[in-house]
C-alpha atoms as a PDB file:
ATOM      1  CA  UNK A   1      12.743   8.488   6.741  1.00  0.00           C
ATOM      2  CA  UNK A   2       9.457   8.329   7.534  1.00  0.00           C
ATOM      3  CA  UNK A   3       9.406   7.228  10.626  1.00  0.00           C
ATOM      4  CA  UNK A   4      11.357  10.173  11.643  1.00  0.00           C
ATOM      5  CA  UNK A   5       9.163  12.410  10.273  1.00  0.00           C
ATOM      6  CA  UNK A   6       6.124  10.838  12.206  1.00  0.00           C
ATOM      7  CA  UNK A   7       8.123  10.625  15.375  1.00  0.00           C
ATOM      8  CA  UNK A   8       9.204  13.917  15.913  1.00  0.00           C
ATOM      9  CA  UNK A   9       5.479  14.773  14.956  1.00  0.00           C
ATOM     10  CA  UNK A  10       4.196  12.920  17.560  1.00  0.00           C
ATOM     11  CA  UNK A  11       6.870  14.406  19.932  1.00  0.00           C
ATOM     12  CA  UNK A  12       5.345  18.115  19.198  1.00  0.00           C
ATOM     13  CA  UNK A  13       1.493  16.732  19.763  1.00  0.00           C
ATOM     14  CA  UNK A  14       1.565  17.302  16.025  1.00  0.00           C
ATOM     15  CA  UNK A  15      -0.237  15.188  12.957  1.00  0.00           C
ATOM     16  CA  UNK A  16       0.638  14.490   9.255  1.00  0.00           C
ATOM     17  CA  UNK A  17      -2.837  16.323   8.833  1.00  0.00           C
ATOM     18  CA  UNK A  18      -1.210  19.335  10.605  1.00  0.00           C
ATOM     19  CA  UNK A  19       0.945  19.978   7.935  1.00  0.00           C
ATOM     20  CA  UNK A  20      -1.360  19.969   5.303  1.00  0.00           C
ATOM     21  CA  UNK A  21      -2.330  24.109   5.456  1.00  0.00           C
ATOM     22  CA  UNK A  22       1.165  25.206   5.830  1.00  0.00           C
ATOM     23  CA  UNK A  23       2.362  23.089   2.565  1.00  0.00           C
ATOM     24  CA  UNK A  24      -0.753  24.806   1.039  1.00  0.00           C
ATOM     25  CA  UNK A  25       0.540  28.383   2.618  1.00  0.00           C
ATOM     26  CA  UNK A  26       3.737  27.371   0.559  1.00  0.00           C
ATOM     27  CA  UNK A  27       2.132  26.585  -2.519  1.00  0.00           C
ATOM     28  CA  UNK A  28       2.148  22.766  -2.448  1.00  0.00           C
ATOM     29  CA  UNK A  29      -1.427  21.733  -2.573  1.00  0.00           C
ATOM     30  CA  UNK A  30      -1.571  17.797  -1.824  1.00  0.00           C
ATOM     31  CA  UNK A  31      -4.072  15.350  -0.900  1.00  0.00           C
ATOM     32  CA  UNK A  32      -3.446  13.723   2.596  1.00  0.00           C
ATOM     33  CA  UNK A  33      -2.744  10.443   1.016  1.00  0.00           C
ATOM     34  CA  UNK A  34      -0.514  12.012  -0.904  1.00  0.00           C
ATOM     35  CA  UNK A  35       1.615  13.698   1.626  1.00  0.00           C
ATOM     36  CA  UNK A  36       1.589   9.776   3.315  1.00  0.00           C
ATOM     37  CA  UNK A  37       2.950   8.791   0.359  1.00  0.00           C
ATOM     38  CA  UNK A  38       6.221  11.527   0.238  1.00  0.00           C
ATOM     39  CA  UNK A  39       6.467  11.016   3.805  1.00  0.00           C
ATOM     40  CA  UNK A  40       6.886   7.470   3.715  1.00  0.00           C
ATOM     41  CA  UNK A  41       9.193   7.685   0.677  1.00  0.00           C
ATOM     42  CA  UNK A  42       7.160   5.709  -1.572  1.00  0.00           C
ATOM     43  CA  UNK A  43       6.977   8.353  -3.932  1.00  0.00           C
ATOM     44  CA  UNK A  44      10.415  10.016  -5.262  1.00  0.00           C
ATOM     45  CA  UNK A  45       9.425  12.634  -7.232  1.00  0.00           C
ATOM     46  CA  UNK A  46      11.279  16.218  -7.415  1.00  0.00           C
ATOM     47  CA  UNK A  47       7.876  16.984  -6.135  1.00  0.00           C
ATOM     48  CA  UNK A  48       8.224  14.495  -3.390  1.00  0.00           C
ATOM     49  CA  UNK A  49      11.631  15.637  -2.086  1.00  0.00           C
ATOM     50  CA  UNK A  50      10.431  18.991  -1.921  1.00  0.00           C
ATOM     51  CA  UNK A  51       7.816  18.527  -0.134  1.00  0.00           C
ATOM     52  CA  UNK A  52       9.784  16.457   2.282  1.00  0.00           C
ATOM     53  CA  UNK A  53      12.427  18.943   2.563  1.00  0.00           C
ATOM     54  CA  UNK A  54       9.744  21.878   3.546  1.00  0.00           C
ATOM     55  CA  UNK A  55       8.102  19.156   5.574  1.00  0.00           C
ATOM     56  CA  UNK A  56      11.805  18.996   7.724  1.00  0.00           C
ATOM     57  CA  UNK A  57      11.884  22.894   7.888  1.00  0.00           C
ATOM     58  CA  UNK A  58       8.622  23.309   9.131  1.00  0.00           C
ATOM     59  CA  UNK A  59       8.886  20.883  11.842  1.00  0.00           C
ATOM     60  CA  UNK A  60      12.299  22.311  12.921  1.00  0.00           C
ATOM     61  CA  UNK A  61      10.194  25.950  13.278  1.00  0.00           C
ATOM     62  CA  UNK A  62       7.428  23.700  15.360  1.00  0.00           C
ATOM     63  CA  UNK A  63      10.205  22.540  17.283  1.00  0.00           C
ATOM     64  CA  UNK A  64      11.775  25.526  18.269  1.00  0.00           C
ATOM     65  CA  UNK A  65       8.252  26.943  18.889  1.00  0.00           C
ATOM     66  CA  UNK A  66       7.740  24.213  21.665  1.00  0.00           C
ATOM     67  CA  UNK A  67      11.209  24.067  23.143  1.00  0.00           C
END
């Protein structure tokens, strides 16, 4: 899971930090290490899963941006 999320990051010239201000924009302020931590799936909140689940929709808008 995570692993996807880092690759298709690093396919855009994109970081986990990246995402950071757009979460916020959303209303989820986390700490970076905390983000690691949803993204990695070490932490299954409902929290966590949201955040991963905006996480997937924001990289799919980043993705079409680039295409």
């Amino acid at each position: 899971m995570g692993n996807m999320i880092k690759s298709r990051l690093a396919a855009i010239g994109k970081r986990q930090i990246d995402l950071l201000p757009v979460l916020a924009e959303k209303g989820y302020r986390i700490a970076p290490s905390q983000l690691s931590r949803y993204i990695g799936g070490w932490d299954n909140t409902p929290q966590a899963v949201i955040v991963r689940e905006l996480v997937h929709e924001i990289l799919k808008e980043w993705e079409k941006a680039t295409a």
